[in-house]
PDB file of N, CA and C in Angstrom:
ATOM      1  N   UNK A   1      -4.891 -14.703   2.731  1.00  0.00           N
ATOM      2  CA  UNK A   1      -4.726 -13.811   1.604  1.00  0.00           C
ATOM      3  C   UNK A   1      -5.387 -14.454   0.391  1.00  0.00           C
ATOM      4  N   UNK A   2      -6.111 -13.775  -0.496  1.00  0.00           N
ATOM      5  CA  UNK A   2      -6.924 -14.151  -1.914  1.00  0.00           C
ATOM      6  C   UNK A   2      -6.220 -13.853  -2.808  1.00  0.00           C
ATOM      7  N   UNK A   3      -5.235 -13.198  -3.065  1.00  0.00           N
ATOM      8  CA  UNK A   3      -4.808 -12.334  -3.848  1.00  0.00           C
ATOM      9  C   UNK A   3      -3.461 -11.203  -3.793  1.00  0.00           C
ATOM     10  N   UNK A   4      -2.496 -11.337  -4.729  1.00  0.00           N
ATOM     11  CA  UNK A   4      -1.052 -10.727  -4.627  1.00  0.00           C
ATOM     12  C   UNK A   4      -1.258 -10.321  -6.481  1.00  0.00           C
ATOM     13  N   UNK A   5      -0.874  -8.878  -6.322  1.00  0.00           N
ATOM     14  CA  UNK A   5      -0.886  -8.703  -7.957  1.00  0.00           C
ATOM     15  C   UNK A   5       0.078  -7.968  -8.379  1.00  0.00           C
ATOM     16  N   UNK A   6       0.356  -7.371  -9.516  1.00  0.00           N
ATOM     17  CA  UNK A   6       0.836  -6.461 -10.076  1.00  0.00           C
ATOM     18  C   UNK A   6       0.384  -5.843 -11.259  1.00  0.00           C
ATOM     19  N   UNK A   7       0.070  -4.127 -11.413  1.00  0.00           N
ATOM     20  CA  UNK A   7      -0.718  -3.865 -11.948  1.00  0.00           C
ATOM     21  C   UNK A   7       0.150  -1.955 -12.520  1.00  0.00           C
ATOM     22  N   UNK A   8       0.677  -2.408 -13.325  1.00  0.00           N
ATOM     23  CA  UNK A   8       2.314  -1.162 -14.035  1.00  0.00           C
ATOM     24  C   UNK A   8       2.927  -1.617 -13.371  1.00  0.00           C
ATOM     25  N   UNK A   9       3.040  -0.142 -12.347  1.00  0.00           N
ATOM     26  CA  UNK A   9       4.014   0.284 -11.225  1.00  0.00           C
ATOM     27  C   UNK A   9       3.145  -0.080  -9.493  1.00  0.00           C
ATOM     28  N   UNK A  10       2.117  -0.622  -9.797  1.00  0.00           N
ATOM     29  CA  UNK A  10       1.116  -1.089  -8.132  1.00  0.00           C
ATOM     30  C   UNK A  10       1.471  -2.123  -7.869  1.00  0.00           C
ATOM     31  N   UNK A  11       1.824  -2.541  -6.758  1.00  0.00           N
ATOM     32  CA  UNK A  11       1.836  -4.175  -6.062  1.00  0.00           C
ATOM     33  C   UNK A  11       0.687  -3.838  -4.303  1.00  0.00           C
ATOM     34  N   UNK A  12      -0.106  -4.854  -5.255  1.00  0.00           N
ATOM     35  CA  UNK A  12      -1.069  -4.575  -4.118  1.00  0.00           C
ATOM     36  C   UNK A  12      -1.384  -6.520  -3.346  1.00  0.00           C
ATOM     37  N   UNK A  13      -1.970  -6.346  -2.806  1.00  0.00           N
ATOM     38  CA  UNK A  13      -2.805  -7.563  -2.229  1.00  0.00           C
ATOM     39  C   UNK A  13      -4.040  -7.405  -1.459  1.00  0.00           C
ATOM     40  N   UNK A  14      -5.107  -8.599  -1.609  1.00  0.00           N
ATOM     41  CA  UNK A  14      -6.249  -8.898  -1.322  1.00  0.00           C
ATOM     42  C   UNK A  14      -6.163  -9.453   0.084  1.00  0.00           C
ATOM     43  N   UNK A  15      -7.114  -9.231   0.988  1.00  0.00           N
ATOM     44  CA  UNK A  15      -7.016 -10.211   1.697  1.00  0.00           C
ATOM     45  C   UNK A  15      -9.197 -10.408   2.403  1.00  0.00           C
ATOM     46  N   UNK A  16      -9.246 -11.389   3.332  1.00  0.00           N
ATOM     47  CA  UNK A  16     -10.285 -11.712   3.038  1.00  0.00           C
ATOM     48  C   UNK A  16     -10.156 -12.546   4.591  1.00  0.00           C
ATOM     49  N   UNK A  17     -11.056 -11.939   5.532  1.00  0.00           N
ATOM     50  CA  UNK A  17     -11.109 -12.045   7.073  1.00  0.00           C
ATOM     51  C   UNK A  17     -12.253 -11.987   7.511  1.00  0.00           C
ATOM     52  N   UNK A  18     -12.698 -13.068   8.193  1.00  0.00           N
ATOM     53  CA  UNK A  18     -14.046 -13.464   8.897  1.00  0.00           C
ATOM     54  C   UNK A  18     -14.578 -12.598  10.240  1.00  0.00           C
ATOM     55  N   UNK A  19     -13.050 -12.217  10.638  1.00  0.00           N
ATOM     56  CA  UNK A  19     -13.396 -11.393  11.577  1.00  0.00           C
ATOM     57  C   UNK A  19     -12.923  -9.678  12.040  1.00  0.00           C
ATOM     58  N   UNK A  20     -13.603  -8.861  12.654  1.00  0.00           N
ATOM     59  CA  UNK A  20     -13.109  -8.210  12.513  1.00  0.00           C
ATOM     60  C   UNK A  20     -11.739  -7.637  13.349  1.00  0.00           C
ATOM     61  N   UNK A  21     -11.754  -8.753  14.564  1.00  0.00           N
ATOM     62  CA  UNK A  21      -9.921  -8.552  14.820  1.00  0.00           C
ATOM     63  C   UNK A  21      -8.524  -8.865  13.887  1.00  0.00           C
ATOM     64  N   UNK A  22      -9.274  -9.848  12.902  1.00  0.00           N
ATOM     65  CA  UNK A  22      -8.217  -9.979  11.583  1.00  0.00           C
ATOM     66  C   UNK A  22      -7.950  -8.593  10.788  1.00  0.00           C
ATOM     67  N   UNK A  23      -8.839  -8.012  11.056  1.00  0.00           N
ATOM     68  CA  UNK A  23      -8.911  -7.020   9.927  1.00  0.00           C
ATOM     69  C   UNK A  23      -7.985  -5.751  10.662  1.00  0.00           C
ATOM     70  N   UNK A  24      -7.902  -5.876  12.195  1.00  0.00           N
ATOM     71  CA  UNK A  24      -7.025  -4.935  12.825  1.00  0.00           C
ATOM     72  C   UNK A  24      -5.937  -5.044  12.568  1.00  0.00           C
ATOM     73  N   UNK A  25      -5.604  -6.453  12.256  1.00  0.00           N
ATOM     74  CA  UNK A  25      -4.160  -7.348  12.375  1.00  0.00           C
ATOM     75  C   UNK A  25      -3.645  -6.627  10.891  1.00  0.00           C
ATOM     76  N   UNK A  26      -4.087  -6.993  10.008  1.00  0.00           N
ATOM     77  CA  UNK A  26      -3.983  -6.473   8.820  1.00  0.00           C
ATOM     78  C   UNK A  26      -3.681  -5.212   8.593  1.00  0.00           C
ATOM     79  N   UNK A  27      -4.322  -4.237   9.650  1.00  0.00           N
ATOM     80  CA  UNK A  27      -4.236  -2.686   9.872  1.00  0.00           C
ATOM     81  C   UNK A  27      -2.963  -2.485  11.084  1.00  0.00           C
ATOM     82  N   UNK A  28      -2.761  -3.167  11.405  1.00  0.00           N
ATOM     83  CA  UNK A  28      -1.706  -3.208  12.509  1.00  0.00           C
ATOM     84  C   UNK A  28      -0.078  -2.903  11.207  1.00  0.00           C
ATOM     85  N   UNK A  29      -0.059  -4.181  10.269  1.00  0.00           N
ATOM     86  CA  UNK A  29       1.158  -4.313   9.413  1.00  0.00           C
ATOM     87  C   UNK A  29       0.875  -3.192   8.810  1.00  0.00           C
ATOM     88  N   UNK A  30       0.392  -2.629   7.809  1.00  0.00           N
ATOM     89  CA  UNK A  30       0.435  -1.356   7.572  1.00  0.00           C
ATOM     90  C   UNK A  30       0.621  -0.011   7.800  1.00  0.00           C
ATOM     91  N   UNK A  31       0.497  -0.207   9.421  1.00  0.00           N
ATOM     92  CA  UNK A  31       0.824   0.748  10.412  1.00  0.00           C
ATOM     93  C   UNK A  31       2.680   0.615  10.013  1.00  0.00           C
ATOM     94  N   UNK A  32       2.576  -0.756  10.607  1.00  0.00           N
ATOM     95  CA  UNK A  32       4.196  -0.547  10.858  1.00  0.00           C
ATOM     96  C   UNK A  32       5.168  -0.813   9.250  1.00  0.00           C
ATOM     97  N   UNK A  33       4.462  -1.053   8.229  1.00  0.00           N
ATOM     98  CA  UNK A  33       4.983  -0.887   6.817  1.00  0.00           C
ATOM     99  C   UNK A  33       5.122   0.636   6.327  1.00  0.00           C
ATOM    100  N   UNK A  34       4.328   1.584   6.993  1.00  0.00           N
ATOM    101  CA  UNK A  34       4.244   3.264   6.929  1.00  0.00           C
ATOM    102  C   UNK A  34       5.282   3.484   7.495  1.00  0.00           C
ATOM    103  N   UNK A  35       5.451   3.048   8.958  1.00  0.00           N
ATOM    104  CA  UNK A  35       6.505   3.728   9.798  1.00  0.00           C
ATOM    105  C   UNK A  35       8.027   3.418   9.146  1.00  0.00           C
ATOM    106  N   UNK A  36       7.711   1.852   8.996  1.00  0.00           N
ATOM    107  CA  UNK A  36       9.612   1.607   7.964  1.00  0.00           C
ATOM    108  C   UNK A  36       9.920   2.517   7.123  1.00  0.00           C
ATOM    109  N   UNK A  37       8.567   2.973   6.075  1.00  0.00           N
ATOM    110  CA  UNK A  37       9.118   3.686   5.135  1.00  0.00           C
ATOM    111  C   UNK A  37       9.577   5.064   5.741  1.00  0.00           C
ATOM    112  N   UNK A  38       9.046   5.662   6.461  1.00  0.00           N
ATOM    113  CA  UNK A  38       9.653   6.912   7.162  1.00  0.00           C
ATOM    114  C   UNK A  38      11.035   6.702   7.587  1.00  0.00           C
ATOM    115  N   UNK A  39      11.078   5.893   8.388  1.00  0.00           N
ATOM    116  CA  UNK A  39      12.450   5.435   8.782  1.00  0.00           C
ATOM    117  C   UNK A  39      13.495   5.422   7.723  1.00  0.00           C
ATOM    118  N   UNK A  40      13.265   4.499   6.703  1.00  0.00           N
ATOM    119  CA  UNK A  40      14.171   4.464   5.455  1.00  0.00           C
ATOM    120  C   UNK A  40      14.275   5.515   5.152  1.00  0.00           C
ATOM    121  N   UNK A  41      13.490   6.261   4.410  1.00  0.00           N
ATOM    122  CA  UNK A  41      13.632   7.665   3.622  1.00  0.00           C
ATOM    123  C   UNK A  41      14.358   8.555   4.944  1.00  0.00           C
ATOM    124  N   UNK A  42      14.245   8.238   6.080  1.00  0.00           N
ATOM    125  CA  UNK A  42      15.014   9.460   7.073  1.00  0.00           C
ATOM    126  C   UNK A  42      16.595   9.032   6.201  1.00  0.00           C
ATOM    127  N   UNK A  43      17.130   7.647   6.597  1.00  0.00           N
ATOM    128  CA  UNK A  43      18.216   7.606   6.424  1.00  0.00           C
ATOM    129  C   UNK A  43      18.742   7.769   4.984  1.00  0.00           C
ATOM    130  N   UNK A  44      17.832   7.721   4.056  1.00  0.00           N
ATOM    131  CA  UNK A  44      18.507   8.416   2.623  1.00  0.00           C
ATOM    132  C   UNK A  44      18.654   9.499   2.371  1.00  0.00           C
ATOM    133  N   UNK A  45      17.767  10.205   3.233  1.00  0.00           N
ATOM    134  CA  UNK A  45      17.834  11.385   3.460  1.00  0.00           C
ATOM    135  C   UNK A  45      18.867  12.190   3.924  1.00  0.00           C
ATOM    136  N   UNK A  46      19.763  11.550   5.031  1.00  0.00           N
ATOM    137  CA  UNK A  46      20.580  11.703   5.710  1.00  0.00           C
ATOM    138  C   UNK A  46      22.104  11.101   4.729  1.00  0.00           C
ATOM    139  N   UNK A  47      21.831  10.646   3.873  1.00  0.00           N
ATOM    140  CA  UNK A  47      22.694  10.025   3.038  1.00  0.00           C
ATOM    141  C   UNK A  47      22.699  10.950   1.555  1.00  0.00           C
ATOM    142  N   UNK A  48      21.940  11.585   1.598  1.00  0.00           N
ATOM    143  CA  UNK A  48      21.438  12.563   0.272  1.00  0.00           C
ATOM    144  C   UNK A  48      21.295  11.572  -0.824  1.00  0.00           C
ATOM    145  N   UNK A  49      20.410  10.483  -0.533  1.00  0.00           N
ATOM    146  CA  UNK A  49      19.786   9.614  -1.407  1.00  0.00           C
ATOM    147  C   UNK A  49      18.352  10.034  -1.927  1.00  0.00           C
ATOM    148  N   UNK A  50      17.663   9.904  -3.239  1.00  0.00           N
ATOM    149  CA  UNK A  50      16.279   9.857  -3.042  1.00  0.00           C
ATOM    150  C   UNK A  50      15.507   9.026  -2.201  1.00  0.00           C
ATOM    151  N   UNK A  51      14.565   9.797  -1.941  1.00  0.00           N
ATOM    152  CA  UNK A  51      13.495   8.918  -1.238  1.00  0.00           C
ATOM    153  C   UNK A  51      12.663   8.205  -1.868  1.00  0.00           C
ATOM    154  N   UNK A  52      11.846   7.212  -1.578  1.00  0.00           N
ATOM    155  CA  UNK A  52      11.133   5.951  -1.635  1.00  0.00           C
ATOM    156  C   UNK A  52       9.815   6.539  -1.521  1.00  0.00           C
ATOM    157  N   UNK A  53       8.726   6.503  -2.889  1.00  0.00           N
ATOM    158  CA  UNK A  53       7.274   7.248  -2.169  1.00  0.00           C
ATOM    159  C   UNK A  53       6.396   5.546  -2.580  1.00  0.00           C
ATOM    160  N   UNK A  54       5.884   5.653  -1.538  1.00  0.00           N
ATOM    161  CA  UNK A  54       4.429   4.379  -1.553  1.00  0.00           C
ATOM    162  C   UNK A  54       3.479   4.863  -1.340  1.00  0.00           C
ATOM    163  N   UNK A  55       2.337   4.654  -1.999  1.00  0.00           N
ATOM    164  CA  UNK A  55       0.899   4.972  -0.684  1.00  0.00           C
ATOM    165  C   UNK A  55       0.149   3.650  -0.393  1.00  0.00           C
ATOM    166  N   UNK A  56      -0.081   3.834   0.777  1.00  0.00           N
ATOM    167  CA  UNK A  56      -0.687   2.431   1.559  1.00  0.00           C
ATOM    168  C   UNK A  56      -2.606   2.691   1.831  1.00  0.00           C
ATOM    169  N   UNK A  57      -2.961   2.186   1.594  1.00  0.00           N
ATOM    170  CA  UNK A  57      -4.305   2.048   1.510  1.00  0.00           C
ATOM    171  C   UNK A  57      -5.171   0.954   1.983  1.00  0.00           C
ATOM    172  N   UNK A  58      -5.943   1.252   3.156  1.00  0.00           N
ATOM    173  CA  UNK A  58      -6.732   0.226   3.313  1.00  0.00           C
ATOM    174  C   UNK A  58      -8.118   0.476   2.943  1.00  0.00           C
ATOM    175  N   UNK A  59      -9.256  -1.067   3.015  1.00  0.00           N
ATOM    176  CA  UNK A  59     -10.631  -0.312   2.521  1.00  0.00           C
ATOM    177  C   UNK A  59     -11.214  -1.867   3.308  1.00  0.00           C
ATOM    178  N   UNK A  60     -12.423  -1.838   3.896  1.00  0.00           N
ATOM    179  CA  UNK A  60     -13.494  -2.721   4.275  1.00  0.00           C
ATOM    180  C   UNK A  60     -14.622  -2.692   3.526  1.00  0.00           C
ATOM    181  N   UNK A  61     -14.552  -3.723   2.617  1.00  0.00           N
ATOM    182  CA  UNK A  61     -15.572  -3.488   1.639  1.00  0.00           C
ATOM    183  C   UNK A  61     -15.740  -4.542   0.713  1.00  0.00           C
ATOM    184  N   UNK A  62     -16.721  -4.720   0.583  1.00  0.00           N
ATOM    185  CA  UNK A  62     -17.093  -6.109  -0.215  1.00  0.00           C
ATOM    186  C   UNK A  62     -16.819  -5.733  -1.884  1.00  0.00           C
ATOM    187  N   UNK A  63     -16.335  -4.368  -1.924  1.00  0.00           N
ATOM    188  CA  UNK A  63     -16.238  -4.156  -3.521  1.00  0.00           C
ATOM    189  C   UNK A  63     -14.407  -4.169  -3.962  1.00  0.00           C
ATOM    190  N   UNK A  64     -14.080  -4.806  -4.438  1.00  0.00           N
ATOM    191  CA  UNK A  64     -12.914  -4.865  -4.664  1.00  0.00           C
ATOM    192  C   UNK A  64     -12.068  -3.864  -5.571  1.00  0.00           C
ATOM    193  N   UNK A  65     -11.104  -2.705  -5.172  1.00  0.00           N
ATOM    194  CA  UNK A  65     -10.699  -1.888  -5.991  1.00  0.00           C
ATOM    195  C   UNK A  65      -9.161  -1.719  -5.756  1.00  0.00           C
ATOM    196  N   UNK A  66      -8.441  -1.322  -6.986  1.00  0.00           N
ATOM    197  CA  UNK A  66      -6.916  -0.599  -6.543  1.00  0.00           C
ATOM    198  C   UNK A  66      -6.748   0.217  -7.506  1.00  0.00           C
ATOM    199  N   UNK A  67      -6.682   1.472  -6.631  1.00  0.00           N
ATOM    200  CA  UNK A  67      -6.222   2.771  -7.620  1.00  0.00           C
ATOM    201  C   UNK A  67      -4.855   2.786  -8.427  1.00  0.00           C
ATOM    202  N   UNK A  68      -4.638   2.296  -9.670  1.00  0.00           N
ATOM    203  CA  UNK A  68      -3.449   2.094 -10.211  1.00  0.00           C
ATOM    204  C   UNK A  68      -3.036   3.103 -11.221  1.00  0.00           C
ATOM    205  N   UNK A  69      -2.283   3.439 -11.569  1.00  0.00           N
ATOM    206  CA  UNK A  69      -1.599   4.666 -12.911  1.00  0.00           C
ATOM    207  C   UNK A  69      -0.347   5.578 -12.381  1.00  0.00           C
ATOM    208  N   UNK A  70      -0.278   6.586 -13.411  1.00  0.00           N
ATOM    209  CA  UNK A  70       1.153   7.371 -13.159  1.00  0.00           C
ATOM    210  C   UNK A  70       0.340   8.538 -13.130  1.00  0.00           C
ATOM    211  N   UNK A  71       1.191   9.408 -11.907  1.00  0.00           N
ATOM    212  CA  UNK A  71       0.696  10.078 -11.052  1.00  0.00           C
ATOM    213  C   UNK A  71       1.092  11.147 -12.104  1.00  0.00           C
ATOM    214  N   UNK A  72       2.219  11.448 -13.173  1.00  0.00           N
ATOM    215  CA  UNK A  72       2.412  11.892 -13.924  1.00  0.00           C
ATOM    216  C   UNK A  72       1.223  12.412 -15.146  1.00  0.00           C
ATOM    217  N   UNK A  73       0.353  11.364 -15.705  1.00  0.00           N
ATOM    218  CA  UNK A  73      -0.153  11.656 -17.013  1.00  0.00           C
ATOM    219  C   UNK A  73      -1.605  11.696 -16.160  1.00  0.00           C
ATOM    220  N   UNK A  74      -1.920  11.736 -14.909  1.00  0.00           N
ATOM    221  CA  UNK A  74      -3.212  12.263 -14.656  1.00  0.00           C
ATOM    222  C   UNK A  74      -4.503  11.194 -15.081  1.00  0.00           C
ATOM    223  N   UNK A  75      -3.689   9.519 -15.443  1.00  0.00           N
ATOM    224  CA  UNK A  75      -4.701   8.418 -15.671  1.00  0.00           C
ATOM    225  C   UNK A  75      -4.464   7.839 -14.281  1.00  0.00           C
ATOM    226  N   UNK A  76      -5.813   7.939 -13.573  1.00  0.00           N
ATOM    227  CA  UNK A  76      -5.713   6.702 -12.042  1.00  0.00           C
ATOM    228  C   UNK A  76      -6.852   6.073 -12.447  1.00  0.00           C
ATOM    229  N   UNK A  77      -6.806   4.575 -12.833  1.00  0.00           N
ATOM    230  CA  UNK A  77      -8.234   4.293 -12.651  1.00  0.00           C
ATOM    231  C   UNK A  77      -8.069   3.235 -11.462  1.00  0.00           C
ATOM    232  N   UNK A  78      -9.479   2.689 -11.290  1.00  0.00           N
ATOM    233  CA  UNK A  78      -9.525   1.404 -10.152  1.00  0.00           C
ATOM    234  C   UNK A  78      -9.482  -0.001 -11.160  1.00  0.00           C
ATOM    235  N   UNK A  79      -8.921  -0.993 -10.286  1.00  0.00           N
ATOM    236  CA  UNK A  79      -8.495  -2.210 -11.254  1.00  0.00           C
ATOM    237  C   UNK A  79      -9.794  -2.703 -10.254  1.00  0.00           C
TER     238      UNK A  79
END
């Protein structure tokens, strides 16, 4: 990993892999960081709790970006 940030309300991280089975591995946790959140929000759901919204994003790319802002006032820029 290169990089752990925080940016408002974004917590993102960098990471930086020589190969491209690392980069599955990487796509693998995200897989299963999507599925928890489904899982959770089932059971708050089931609890008449709010739900939990994330969006997960991956990118292969030598240009480094994270879409950060409030989804509210219609500012997203890339950090």
């Amino acid at each position: 990993m290169i990089e752990i940030g925080i940016r408002g309300d974004c917590v993102y991280a960098i990471y930086s892999v020589p190969y491209k089975e690392d980069f599955l591995d990487i796509a693998h946790w995200a897989f299963y960081i999507n599925t928890y959140m489904k899982m959770l929000n089932k059971l708050l759901e089931e609890r008449r709790l709010p739900n939990i919204k994330a969006g997960i994003g991956l990118a292969a790319n030598e240009t480094l970006a994270v879409k950060a802002g409030r989804k509210s006032s219609r500012i997203i820029n890339l950090v």
